[in-house]
Structure formats: structure tokens, C-alpha cells
C-alpha atoms as a PDB file:
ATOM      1  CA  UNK A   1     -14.541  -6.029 -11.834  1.00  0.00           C
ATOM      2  CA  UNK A   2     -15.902  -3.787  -8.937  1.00  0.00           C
ATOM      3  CA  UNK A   3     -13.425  -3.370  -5.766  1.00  0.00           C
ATOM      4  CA  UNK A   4     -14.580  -1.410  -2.717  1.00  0.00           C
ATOM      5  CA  UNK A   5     -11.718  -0.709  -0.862  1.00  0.00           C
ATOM      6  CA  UNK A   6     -11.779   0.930   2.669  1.00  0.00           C
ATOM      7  CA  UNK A   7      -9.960   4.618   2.603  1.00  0.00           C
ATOM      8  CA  UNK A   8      -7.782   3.257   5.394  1.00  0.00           C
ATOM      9  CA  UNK A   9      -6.709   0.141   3.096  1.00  0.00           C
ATOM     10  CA  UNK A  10      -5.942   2.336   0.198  1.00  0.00           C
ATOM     11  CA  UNK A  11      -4.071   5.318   2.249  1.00  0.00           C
ATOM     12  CA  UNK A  12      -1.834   2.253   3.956  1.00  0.00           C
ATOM     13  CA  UNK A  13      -1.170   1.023  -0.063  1.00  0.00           C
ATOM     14  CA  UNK A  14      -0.112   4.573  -0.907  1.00  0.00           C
ATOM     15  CA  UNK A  15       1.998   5.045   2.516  1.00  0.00           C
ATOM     16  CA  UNK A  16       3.581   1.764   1.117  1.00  0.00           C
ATOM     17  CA  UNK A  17       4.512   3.126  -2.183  1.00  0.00           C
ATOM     18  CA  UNK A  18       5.193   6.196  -1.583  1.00  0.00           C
ATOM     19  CA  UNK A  19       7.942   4.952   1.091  1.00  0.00           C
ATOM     20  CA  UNK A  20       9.035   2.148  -1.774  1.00  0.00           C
ATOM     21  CA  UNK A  21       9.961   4.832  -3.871  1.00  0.00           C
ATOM     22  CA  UNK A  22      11.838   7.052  -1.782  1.00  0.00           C
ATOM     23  CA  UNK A  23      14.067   3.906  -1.286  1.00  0.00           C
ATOM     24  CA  UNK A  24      14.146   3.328  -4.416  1.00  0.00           C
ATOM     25  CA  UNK A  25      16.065   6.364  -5.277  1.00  0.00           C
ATOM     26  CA  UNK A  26      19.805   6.287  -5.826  1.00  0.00           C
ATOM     27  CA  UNK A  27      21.756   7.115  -2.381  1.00  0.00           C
ATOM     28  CA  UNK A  28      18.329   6.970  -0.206  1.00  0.00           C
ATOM     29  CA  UNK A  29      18.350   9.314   2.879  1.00  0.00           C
ATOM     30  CA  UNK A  30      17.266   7.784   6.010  1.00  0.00           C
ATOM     31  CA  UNK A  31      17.657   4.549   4.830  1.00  0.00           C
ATOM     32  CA  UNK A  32      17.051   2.556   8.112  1.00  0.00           C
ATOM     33  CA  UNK A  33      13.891   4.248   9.065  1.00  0.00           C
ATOM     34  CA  UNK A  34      12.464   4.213   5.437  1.00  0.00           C
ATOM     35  CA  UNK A  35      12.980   0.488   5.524  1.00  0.00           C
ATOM     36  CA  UNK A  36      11.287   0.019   8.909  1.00  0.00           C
ATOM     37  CA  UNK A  37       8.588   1.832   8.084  1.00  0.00           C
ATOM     38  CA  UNK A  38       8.096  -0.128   4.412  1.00  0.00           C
ATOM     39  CA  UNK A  39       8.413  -3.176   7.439  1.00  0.00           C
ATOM     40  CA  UNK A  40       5.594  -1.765   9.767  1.00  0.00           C
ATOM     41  CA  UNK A  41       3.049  -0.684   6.559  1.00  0.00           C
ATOM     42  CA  UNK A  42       3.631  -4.321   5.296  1.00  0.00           C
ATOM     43  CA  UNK A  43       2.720  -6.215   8.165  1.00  0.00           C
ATOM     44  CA  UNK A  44      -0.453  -3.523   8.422  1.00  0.00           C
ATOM     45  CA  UNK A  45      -1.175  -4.312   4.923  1.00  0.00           C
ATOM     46  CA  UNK A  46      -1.113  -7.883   5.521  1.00  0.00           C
ATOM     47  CA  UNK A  47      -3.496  -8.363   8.238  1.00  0.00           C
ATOM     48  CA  UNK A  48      -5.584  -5.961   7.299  1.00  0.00           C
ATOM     49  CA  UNK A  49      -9.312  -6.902   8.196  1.00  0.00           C
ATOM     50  CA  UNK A  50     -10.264  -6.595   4.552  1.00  0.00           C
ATOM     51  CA  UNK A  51      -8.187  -9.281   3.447  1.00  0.00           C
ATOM     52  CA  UNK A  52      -9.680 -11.661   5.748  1.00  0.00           C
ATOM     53  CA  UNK A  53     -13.843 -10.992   5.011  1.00  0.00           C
ATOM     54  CA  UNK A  54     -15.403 -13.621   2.687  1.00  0.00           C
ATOM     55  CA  UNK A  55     -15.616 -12.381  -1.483  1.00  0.00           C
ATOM     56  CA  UNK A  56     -11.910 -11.382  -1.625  1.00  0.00           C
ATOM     57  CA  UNK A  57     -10.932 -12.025  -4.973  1.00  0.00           C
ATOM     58  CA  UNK A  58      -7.864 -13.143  -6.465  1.00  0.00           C
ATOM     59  CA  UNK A  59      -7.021  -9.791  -8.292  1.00  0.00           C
ATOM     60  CA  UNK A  60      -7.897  -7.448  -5.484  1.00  0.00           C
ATOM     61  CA  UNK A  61      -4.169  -6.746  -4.473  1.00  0.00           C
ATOM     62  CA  UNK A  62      -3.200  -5.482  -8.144  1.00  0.00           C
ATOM     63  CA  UNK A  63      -6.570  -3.388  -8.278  1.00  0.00           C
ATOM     64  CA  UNK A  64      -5.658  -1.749  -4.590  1.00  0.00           C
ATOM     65  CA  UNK A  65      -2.320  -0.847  -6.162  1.00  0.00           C
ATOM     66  CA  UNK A  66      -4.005   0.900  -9.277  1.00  0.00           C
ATOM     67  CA  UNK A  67      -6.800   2.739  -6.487  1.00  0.00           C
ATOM     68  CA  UNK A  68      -3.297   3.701  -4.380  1.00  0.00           C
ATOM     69  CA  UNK A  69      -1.968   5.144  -7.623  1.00  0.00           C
ATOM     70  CA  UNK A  70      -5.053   7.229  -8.600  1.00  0.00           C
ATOM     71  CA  UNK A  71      -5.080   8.651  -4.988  1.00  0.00           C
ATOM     72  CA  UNK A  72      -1.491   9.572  -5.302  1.00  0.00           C
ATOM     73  CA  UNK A  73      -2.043  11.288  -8.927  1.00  0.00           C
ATOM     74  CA  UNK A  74      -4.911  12.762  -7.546  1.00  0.00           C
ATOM     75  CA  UNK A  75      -3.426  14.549  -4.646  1.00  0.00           C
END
């Protein structure tokens, strides 16, 4: 199954994981700011306009994950 994802869409899923992981790590530096910035990209995630267009399917949030991923390995 096909997903076209916006650039912006997939750079705000990477944002989000990358700033996951780094508080994910044991004895995270900058703990407050790396969890209100996981806060803000959530919320920008969320109501993202390409969530609300028609055709969104049910599997699109996993496959945006897996695009964020690529970028990352890619980089």
C-alpha cells in the first residue's frame, strides 16, 4: 500500500523520534526541555493537515514511522 507523505509530515515524525530516543537513554540530559519538545512535535503531529484530508487510511501512522526511519538511516 502506497503512502504519500508530505516532507514536512515525515521531518516532524523523525523530530519526534529522534527526541524519543534521546529520552530514552539512561540519565537523559535536558530532561525538561526534551520532554516539552516530544509535547510540542506531538500536538504538531496530531493536527497535522494530512491527517484530516479524505483517503487516510488506517495504517498510515505505522507506514509514516517506517518513511521517518528511512529518512533517519538515510541521513
Amino acid at each position: 500500500m502506497e503512502h504519500t507523505f508530505p516532507s514536512d509530515l515525515i521531518q516532524l515524525q523523525a523530530d519526534w523520534q529522534r527526541t524519543y530516543a534521546a529520552l530514552a537513554v539512561p540519565r537523559p540530559v535536558h530532561t525538561t526541555a526534551l520532554r516539552r519538545r516530544l509535547h510540542t512535535l506531538s500536538g504538531q503531529l496530531l493536527l497535522h493537515p494530512y491527517w484530516s484530508s479524505p483517503g487516510r487510511l488506517p495504517g498510515a501512522r505505522v507506514e509514516l514511522r517506517r518513511e521517518a526511519r528511512a529518512l533517519e538511516r538515510s541521513s
